[in-house]
C-alpha atoms as a PDB file:
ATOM      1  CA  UNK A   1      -3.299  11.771  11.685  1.00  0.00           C
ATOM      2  CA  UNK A   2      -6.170  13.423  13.843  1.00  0.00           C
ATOM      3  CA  UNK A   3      -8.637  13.756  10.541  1.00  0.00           C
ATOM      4  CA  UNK A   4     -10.314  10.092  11.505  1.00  0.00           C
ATOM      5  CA  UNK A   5     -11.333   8.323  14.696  1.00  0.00           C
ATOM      6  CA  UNK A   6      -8.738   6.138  16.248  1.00  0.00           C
ATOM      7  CA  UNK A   7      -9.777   2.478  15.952  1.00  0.00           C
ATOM      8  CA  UNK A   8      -8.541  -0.395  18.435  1.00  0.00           C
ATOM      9  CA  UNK A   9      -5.836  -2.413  16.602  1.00  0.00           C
ATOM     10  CA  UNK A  10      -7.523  -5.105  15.823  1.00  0.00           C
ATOM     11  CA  UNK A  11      -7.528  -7.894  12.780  1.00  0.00           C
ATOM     12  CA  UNK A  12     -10.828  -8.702  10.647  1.00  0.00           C
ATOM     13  CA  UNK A  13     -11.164 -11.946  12.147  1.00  0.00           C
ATOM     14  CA  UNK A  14     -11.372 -10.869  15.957  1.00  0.00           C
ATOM     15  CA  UNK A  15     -13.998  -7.623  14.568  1.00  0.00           C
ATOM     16  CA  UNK A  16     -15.916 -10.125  12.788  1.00  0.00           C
ATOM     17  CA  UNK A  17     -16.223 -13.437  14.669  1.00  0.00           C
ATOM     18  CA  UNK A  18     -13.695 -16.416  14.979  1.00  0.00           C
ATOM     19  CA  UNK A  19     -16.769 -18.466  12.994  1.00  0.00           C
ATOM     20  CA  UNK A  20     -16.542 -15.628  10.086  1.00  0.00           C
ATOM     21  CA  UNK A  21     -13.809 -16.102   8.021  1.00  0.00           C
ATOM     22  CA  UNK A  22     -15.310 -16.530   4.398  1.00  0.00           C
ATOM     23  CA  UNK A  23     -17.410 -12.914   5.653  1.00  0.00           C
ATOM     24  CA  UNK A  24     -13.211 -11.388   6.323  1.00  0.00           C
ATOM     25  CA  UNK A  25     -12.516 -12.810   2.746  1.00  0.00           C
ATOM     26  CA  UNK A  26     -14.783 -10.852   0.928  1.00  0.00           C
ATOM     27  CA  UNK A  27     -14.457  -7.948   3.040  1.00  0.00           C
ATOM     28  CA  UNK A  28     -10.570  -8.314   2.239  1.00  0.00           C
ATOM     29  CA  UNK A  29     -11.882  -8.742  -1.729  1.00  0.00           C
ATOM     30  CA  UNK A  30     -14.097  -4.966  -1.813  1.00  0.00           C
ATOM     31  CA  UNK A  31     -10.842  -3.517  -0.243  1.00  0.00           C
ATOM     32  CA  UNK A  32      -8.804  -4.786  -2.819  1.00  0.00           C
ATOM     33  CA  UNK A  33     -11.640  -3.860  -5.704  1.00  0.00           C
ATOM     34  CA  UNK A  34     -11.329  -0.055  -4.477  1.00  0.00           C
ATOM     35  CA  UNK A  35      -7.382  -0.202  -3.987  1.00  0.00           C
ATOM     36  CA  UNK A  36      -6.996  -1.160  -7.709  1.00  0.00           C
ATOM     37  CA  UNK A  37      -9.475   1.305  -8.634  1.00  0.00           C
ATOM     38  CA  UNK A  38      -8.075   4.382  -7.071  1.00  0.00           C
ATOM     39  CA  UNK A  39      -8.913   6.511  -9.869  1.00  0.00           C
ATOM     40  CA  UNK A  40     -12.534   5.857 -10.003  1.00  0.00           C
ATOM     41  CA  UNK A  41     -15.628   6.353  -7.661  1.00  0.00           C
ATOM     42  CA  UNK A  42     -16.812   2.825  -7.620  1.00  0.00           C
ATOM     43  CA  UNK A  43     -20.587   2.866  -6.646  1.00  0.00           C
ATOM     44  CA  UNK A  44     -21.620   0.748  -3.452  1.00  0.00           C
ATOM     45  CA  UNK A  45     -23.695  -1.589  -5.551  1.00  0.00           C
ATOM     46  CA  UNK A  46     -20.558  -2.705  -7.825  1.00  0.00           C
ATOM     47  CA  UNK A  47     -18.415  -3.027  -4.208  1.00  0.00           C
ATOM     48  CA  UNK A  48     -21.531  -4.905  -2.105  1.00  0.00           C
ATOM     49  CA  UNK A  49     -21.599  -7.283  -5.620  1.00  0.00           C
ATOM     50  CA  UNK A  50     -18.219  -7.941  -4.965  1.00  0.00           C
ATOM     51  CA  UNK A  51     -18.417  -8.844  -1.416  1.00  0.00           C
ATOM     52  CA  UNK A  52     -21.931 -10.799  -2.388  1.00  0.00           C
ATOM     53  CA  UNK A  53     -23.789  -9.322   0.363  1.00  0.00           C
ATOM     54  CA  UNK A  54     -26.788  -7.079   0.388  1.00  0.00           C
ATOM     55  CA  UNK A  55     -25.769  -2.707   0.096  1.00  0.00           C
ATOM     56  CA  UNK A  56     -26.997  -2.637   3.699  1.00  0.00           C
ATOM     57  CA  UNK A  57     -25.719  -5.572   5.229  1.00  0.00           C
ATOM     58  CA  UNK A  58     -21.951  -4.791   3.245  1.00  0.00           C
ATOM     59  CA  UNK A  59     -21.894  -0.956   4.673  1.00  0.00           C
ATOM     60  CA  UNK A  60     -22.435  -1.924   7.966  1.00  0.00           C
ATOM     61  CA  UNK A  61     -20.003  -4.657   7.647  1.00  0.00           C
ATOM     62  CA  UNK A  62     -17.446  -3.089   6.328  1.00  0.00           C
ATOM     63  CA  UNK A  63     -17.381  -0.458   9.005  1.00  0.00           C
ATOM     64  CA  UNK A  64     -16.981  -2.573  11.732  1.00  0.00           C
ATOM     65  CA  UNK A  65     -14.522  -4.065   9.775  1.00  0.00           C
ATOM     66  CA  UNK A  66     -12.135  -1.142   8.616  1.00  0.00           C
ATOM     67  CA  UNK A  67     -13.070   1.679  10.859  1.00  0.00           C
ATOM     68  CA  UNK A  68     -14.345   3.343   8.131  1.00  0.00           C
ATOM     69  CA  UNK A  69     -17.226   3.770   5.737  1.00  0.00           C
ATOM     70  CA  UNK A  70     -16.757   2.757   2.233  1.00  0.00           C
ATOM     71  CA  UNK A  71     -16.990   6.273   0.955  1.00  0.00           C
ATOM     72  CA  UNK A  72     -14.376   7.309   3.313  1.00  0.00           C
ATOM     73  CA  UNK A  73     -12.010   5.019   2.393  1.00  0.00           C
ATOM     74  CA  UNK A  74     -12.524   4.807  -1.278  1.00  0.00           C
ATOM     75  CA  UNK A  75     -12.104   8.442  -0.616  1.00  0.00           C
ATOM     76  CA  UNK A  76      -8.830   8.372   1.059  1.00  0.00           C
ATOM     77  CA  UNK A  77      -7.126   6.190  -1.600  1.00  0.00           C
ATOM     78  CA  UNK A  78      -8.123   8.653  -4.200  1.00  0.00           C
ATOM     79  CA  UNK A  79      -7.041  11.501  -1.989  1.00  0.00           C
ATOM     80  CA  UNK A  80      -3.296   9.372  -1.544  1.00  0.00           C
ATOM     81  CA  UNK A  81      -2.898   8.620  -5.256  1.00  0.00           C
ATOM     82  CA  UNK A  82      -3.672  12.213  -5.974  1.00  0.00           C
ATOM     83  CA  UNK A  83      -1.224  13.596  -3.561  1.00  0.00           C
ATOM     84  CA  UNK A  84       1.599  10.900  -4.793  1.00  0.00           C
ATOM     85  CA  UNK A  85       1.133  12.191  -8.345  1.00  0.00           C
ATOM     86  CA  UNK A  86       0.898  15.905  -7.394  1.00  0.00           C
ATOM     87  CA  UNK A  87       4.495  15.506  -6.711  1.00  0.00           C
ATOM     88  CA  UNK A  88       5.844  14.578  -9.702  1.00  0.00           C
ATOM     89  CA  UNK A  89       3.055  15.443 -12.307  1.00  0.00           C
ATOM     90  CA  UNK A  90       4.395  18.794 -13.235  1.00  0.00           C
ATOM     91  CA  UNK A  91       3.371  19.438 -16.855  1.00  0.00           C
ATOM     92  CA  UNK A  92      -0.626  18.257 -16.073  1.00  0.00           C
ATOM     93  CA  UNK A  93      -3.363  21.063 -14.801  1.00  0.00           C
ATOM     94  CA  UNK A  94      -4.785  20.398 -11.271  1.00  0.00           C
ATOM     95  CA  UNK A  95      -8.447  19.723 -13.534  1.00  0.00           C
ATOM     96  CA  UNK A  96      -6.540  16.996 -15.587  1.00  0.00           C
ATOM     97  CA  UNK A  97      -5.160  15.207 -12.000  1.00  0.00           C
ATOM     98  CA  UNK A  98      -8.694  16.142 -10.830  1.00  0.00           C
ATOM     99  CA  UNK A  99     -10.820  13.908 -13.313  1.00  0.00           C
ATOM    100  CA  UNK A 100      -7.821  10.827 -13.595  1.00  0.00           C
ATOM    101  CA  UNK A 101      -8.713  10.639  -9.786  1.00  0.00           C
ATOM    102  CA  UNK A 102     -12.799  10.652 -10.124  1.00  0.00           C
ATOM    103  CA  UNK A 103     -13.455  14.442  -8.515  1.00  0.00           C
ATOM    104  CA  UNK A 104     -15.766  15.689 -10.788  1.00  0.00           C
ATOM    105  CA  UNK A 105     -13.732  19.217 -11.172  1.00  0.00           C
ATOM    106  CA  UNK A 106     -10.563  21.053  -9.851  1.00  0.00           C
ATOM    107  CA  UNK A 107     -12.620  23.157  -7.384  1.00  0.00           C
ATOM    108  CA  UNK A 108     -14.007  19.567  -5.618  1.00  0.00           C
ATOM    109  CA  UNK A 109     -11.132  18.096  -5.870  1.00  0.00           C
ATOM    110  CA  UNK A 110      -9.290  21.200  -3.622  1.00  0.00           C
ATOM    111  CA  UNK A 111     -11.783  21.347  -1.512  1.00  0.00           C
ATOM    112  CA  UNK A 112     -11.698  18.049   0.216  1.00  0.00           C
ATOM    113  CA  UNK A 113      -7.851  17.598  -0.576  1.00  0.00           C
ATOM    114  CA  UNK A 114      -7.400  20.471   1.494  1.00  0.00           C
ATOM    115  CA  UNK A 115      -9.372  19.686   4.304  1.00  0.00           C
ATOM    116  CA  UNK A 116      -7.433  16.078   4.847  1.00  0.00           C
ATOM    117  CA  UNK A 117      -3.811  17.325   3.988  1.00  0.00           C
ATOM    118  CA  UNK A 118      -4.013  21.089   5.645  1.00  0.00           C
ATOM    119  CA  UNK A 119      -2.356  22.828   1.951  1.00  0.00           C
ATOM    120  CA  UNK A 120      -3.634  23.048  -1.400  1.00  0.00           C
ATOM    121  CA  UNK A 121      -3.151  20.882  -4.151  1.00  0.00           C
ATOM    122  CA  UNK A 122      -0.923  23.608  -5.916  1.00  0.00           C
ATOM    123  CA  UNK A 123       1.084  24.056  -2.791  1.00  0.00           C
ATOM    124  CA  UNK A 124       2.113  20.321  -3.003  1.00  0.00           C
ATOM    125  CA  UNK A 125       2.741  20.154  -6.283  1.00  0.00           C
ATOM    126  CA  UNK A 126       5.385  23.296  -5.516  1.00  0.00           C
ATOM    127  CA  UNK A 127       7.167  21.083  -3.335  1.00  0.00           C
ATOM    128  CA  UNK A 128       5.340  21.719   0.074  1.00  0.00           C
ATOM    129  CA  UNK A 129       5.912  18.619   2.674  1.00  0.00           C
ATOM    130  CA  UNK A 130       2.925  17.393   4.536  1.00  0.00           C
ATOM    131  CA  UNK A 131       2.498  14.013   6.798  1.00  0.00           C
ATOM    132  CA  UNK A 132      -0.262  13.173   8.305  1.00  0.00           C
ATOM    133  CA  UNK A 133       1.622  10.892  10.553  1.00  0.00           C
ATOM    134  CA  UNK A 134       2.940  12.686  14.180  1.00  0.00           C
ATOM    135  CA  UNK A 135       6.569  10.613  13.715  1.00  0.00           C
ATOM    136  CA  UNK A 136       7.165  11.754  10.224  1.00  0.00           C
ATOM    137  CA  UNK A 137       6.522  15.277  10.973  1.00  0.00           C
ATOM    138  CA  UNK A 138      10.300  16.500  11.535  1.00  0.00           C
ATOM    139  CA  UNK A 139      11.177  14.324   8.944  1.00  0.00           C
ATOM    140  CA  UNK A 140      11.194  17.238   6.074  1.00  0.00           C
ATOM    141  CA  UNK A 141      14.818  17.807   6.857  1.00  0.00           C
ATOM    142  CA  UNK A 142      15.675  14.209   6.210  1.00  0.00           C
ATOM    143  CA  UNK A 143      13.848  14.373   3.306  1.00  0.00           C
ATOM    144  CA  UNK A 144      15.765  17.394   1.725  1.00  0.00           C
ATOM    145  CA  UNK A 145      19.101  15.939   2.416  1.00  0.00           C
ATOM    146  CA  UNK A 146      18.536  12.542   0.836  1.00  0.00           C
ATOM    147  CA  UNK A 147      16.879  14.787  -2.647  1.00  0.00           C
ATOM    148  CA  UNK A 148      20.542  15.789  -2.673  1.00  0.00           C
ATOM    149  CA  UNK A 149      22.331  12.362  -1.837  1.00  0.00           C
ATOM    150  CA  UNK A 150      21.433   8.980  -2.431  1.00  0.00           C
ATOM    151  CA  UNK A 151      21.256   6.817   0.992  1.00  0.00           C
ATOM    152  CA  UNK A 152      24.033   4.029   1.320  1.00  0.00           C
ATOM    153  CA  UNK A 153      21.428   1.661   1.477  1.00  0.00           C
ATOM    154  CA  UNK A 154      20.070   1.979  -2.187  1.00  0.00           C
ATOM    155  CA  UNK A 155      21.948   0.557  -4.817  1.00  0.00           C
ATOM    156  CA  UNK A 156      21.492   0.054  -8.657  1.00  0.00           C
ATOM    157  CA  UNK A 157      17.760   0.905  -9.232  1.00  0.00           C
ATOM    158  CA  UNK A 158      16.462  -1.491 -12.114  1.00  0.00           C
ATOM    159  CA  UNK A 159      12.718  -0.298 -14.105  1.00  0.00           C
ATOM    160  CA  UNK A 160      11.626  -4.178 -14.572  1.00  0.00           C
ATOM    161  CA  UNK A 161       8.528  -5.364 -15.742  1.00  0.00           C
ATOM    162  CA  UNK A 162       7.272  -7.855 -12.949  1.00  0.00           C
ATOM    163  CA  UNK A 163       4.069 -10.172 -12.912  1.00  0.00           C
ATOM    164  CA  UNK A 164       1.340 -10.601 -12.679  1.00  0.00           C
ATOM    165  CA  UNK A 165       1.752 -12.301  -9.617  1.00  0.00           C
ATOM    166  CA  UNK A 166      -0.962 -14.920  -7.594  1.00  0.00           C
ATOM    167  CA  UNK A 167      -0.924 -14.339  -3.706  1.00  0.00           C
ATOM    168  CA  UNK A 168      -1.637 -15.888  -0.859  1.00  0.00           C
ATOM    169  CA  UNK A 169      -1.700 -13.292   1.946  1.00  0.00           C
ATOM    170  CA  UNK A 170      -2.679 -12.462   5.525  1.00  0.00           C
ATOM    171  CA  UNK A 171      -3.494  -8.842   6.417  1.00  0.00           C
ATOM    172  CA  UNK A 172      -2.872  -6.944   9.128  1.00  0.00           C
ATOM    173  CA  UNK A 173      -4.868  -3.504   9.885  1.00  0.00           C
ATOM    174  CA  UNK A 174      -3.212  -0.682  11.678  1.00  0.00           C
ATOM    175  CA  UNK A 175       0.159  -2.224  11.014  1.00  0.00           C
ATOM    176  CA  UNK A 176       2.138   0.720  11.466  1.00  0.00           C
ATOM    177  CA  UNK A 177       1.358   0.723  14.933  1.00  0.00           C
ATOM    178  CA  UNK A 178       1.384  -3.287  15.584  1.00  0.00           C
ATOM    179  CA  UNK A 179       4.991  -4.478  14.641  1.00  0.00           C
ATOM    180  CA  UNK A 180       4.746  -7.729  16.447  1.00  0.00           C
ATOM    181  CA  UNK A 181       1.676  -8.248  14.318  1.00  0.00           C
ATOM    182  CA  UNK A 182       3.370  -7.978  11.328  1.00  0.00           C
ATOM    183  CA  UNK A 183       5.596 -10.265  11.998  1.00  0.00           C
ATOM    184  CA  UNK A 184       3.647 -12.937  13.713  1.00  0.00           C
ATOM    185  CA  UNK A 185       1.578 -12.669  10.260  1.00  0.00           C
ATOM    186  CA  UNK A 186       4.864 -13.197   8.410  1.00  0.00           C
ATOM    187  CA  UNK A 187       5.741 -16.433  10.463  1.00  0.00           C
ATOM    188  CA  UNK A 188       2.397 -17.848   9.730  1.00  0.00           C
ATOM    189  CA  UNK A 189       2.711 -16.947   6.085  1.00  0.00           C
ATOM    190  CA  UNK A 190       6.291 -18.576   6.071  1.00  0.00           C
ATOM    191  CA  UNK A 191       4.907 -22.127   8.105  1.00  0.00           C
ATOM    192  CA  UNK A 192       2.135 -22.120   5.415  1.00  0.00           C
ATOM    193  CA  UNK A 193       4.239 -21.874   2.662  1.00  0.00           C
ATOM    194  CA  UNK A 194       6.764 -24.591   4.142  1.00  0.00           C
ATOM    195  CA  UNK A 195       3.600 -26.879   5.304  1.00  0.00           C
ATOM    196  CA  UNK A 196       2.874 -26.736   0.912  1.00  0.00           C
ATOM    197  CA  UNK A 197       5.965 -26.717  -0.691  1.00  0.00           C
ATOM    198  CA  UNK A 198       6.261 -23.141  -1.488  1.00  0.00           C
ATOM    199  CA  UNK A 199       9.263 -22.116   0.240  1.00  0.00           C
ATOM    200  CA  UNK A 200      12.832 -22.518  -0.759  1.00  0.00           C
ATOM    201  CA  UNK A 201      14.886 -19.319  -0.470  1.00  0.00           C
ATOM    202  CA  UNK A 202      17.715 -20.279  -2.803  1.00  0.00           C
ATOM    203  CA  UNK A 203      15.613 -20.071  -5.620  1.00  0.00           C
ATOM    204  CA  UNK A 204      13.973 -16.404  -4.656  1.00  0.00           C
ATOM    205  CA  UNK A 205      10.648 -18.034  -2.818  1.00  0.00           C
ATOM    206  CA  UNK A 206       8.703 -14.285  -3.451  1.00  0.00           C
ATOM    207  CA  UNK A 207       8.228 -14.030   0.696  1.00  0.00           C
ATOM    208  CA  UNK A 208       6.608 -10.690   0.719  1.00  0.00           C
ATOM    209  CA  UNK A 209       5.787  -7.556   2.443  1.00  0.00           C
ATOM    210  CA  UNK A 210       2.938  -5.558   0.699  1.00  0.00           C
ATOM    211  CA  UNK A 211       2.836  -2.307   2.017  1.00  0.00           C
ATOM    212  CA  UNK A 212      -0.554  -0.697   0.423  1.00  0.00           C
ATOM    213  CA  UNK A 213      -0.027   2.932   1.982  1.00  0.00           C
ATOM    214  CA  UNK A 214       2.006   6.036   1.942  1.00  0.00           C
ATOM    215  CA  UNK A 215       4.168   6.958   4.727  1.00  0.00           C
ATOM    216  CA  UNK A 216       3.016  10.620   4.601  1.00  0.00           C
ATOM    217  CA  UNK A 217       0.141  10.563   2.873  1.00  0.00           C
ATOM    218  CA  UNK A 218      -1.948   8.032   4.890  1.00  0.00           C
ATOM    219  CA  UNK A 219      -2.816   7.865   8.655  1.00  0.00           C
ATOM    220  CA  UNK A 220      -0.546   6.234  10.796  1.00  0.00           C
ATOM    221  CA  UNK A 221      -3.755   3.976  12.390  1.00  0.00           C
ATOM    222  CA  UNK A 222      -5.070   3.610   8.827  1.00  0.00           C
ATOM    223  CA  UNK A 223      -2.014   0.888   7.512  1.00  0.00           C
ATOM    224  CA  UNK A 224      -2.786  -1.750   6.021  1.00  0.00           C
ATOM    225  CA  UNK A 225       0.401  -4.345   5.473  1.00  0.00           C
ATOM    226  CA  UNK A 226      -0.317  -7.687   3.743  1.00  0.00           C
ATOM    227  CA  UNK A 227       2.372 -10.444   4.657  1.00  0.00           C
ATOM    228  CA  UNK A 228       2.198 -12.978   1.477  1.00  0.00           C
ATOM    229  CA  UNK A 229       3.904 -15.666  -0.699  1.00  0.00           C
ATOM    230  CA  UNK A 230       3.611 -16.096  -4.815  1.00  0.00           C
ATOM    231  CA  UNK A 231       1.948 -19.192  -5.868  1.00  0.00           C
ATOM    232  CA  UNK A 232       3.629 -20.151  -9.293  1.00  0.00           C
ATOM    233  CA  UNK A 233       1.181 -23.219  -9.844  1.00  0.00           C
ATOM    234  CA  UNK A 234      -2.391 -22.646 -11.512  1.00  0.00           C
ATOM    235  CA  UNK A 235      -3.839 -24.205  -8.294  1.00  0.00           C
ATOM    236  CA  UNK A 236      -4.078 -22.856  -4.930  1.00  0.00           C
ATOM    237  CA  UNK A 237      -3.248 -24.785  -1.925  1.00  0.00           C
ATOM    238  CA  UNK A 238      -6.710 -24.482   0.625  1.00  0.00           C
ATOM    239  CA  UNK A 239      -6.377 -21.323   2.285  1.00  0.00           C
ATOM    240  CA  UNK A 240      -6.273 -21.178   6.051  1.00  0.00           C
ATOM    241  CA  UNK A 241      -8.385 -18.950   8.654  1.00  0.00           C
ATOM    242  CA  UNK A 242      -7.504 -15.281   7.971  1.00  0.00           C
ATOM    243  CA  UNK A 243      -6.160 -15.937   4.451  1.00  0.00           C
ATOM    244  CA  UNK A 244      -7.031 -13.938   1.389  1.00  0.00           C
ATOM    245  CA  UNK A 245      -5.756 -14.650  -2.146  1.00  0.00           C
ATOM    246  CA  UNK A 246      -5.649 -12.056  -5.022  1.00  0.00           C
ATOM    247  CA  UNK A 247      -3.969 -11.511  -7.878  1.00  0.00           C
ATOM    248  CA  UNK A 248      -1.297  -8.107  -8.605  1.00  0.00           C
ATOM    249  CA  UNK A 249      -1.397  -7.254 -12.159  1.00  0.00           C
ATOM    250  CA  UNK A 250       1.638  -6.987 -14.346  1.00  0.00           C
ATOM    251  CA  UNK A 251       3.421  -3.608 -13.932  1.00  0.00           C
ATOM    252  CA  UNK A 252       6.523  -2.049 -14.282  1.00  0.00           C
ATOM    253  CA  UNK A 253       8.761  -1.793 -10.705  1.00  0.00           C
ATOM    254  CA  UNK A 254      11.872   0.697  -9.603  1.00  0.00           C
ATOM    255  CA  UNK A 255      13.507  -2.631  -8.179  1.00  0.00           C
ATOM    256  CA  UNK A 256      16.732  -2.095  -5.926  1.00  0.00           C
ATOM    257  CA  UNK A 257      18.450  -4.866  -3.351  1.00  0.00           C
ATOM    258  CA  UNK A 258      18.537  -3.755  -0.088  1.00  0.00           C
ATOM    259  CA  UNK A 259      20.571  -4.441   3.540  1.00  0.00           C
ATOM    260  CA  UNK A 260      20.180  -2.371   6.681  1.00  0.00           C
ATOM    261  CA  UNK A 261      17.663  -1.849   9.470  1.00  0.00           C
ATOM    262  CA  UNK A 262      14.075  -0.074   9.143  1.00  0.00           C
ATOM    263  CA  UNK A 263      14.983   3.041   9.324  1.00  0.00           C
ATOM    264  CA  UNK A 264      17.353   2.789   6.174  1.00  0.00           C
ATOM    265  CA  UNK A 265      14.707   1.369   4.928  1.00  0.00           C
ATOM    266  CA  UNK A 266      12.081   4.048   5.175  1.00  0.00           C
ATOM    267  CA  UNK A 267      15.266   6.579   4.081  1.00  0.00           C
ATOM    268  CA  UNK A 268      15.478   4.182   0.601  1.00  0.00           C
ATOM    269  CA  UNK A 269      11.760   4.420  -0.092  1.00  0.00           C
ATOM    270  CA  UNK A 270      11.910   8.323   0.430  1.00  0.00           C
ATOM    271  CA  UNK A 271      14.838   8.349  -1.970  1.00  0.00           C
ATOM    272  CA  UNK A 272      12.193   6.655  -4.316  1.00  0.00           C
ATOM    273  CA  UNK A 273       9.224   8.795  -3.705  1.00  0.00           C
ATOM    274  CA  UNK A 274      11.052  12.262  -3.416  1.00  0.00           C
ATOM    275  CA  UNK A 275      14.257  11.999  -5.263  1.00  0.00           C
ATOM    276  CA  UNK A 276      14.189   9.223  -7.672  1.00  0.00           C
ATOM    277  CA  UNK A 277      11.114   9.730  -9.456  1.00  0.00           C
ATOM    278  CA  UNK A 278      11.571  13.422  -9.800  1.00  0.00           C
ATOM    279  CA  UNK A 279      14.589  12.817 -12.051  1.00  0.00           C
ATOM    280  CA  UNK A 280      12.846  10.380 -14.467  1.00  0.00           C
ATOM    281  CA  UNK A 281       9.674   9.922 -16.727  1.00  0.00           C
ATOM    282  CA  UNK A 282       8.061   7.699 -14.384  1.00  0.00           C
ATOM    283  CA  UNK A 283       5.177   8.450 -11.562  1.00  0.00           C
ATOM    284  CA  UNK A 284       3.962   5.946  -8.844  1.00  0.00           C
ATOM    285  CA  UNK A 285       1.187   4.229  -9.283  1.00  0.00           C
ATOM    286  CA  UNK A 286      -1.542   2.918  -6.408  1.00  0.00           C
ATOM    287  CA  UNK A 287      -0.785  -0.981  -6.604  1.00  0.00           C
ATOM    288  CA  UNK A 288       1.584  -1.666  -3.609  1.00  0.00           C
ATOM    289  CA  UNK A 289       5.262  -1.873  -2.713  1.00  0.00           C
ATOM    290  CA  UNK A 290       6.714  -4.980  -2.118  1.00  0.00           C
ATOM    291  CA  UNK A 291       9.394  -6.195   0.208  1.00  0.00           C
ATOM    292  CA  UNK A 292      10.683  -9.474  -0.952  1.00  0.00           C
ATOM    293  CA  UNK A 293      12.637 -11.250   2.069  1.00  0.00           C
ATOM    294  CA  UNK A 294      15.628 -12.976   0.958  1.00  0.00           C
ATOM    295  CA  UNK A 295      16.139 -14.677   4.199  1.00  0.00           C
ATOM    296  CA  UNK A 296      14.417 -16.201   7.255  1.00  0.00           C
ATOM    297  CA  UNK A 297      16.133 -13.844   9.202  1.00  0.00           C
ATOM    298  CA  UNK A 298      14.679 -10.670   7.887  1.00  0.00           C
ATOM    299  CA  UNK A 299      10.747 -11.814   8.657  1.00  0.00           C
ATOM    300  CA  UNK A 300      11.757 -10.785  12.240  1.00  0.00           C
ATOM    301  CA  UNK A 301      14.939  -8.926  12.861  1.00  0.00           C
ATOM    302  CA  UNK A 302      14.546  -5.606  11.214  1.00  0.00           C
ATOM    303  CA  UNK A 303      17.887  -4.607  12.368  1.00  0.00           C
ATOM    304  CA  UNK A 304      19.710  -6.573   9.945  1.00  0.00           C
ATOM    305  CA  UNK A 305      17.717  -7.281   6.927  1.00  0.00           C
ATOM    306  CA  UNK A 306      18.013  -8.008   3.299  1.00  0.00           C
ATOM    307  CA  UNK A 307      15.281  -7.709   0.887  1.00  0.00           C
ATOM    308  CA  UNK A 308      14.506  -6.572  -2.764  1.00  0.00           C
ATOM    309  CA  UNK A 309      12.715  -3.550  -2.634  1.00  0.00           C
ATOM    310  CA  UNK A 310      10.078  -2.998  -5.496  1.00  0.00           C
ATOM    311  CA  UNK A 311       8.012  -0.016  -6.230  1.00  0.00           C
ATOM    312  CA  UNK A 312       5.259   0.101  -8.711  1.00  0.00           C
ATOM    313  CA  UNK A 313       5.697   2.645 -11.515  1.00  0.00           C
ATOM    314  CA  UNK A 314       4.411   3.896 -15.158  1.00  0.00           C
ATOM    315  CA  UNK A 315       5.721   5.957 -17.315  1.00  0.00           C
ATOM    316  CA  UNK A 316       3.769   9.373 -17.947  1.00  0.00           C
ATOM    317  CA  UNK A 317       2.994   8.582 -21.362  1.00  0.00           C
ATOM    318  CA  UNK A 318       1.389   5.540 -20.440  1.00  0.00           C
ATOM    319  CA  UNK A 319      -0.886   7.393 -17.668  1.00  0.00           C
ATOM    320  CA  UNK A 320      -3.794   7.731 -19.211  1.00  0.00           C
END
């Protein structure tokens, strides 16, 4: 958590201007281009082509923006995907994991891992914990105990192939520190879906949570959360100030049901990431995890909520 500046919790829109919103859209769409791409150095030309604004003018935007230059965070996603597949990637060299996340060789590669995470690559692929987040850092403990027993709050675990899926979203930066931001994003994402038509949860509506980071393995300040709603029909309903749309890809999920409060939540996803995938043929993958809300009530009592948890996967044979 200290390796980048601290940023003022703020959303796109207010960083950009209130009279801005298509320049927030294609902000939102390079961040997406690079999040899908987390295995590749994508060149600022391709990213400024995405955004349709000049190299220049797209940096300097996307700073203010983010909090962070396009390097740095193209950087960090390759540096998280990495680090997820360091812990389960046991049979690859550190030059194979290297390459599949665009450092041109193993001593690069260990280099700058090592400066952001504090331990080798080696060292976490032996089983060494590291967070980069100050309220996660006693959580090794935790950790161990739920490698040796399931949480209560996981149930069947289902590999499903899901999507792909069209979304309407609104984004919310820093979200790890802004919870009342998250879920004043989720309201507005549930009135716009009643307001067109695409809400009714007794037919699974697809109410979602996208949660783009890693607890550990990205800076607390750095979250980004999307709250969004599936279209099903081939034509979008016009997007409102602050909303982005993109498209998921079809992949393969670890789906489970879930009921309890956050913090059985965060224990379920650990059981994922630290237990679950060690004892299959799967690794994680850098599209998001989604929380799918079953019920009006969950958007905004996280005491007592009940979701379907999903958690993109791929088997290792499929990796490359």
């Amino acid at each position: 958590m200290g390796l980048l500046r601290y940023v003022p919790a703020i959303p796109l829109s207010a960083v950009l201007g209130k009279t801005m919103d298509g320049l927030e859209r294609r902000v939102d769409d390079a961040i997406n281009r690079i999040r899908f791409s987390a295995g590749e150095r994508l060149p600022l030309a391709a990213l400024s082509d995405t955004a349709g604004l000049s190299q220049y003018y797209f940096h300097r935007t996307f700073k203010k923006a983010v909090g962070e230059t396009v390097l740095e965070f193209s950087n960090r996603n390759r540096l998280m995907f990495a680090a997820r597949l360091l812990r389960h990637w046991k049979d690859r060299s550190i030059l194979d994991l290297a390459l599949s996340c665009g450092f041109n060789s193993a001593a690069d590669f260990s280099r700058v891992f090592r400066s952001r995470y504090g331990i080798t690559p080696r060292d976490l692929a032996r089983g060494e914990y590291v967070t980069l987040n100050a309220a996660r850092a006693k959580r090794r403990n935790r950790i161990e105990l739920i490698k040796r027993r399931k949480p209560g709050s996981v149930r069947e675990v289902q590999v499903r192939a899901v999507g792909p899926l069209k979304i309407i979203y609104k984004r919310v930066l820093q979200s790890m520190d802004r919870p009342e931001a998250v879920k004043a994003a989720l309201t507005e994402v549930h009135s716009f879906a009643e307001r067109n038509h695409l809400l009714d949860f007794s037919s699974c509506p697809l109410l979602l949570g996208i949660c783009w980071d890693d607890f550990d393995l990205s800076p607390a300040d750095r979250f980004m959360y999307d709250a969004g709603i599936v279209v099903r029909s081939n034509v979008l309903p016009k997007l409102e100030p602050g909303m982005g749309s993109l498209q998921l890809p079809g992949a393969r999920y670890a789906i489970f049901d879930f009921e309890g409060n956050i913090g059985d939540e965060e224990d379920s996803l650990d059981f994922i990431a630290y237990s679950w995938l060690a004892e299959t043929r799967y690794l994680p993958t850098m599209l998001p995890s989604l929380e799918v809300f079953l019920n009006e009530r969950s958007l905004c009592d996280w005491d007592r909520m009940k979701l379907k948890l999903f958690v993109p996967i791929v088997e290792k044979i499929d990796f490359f």
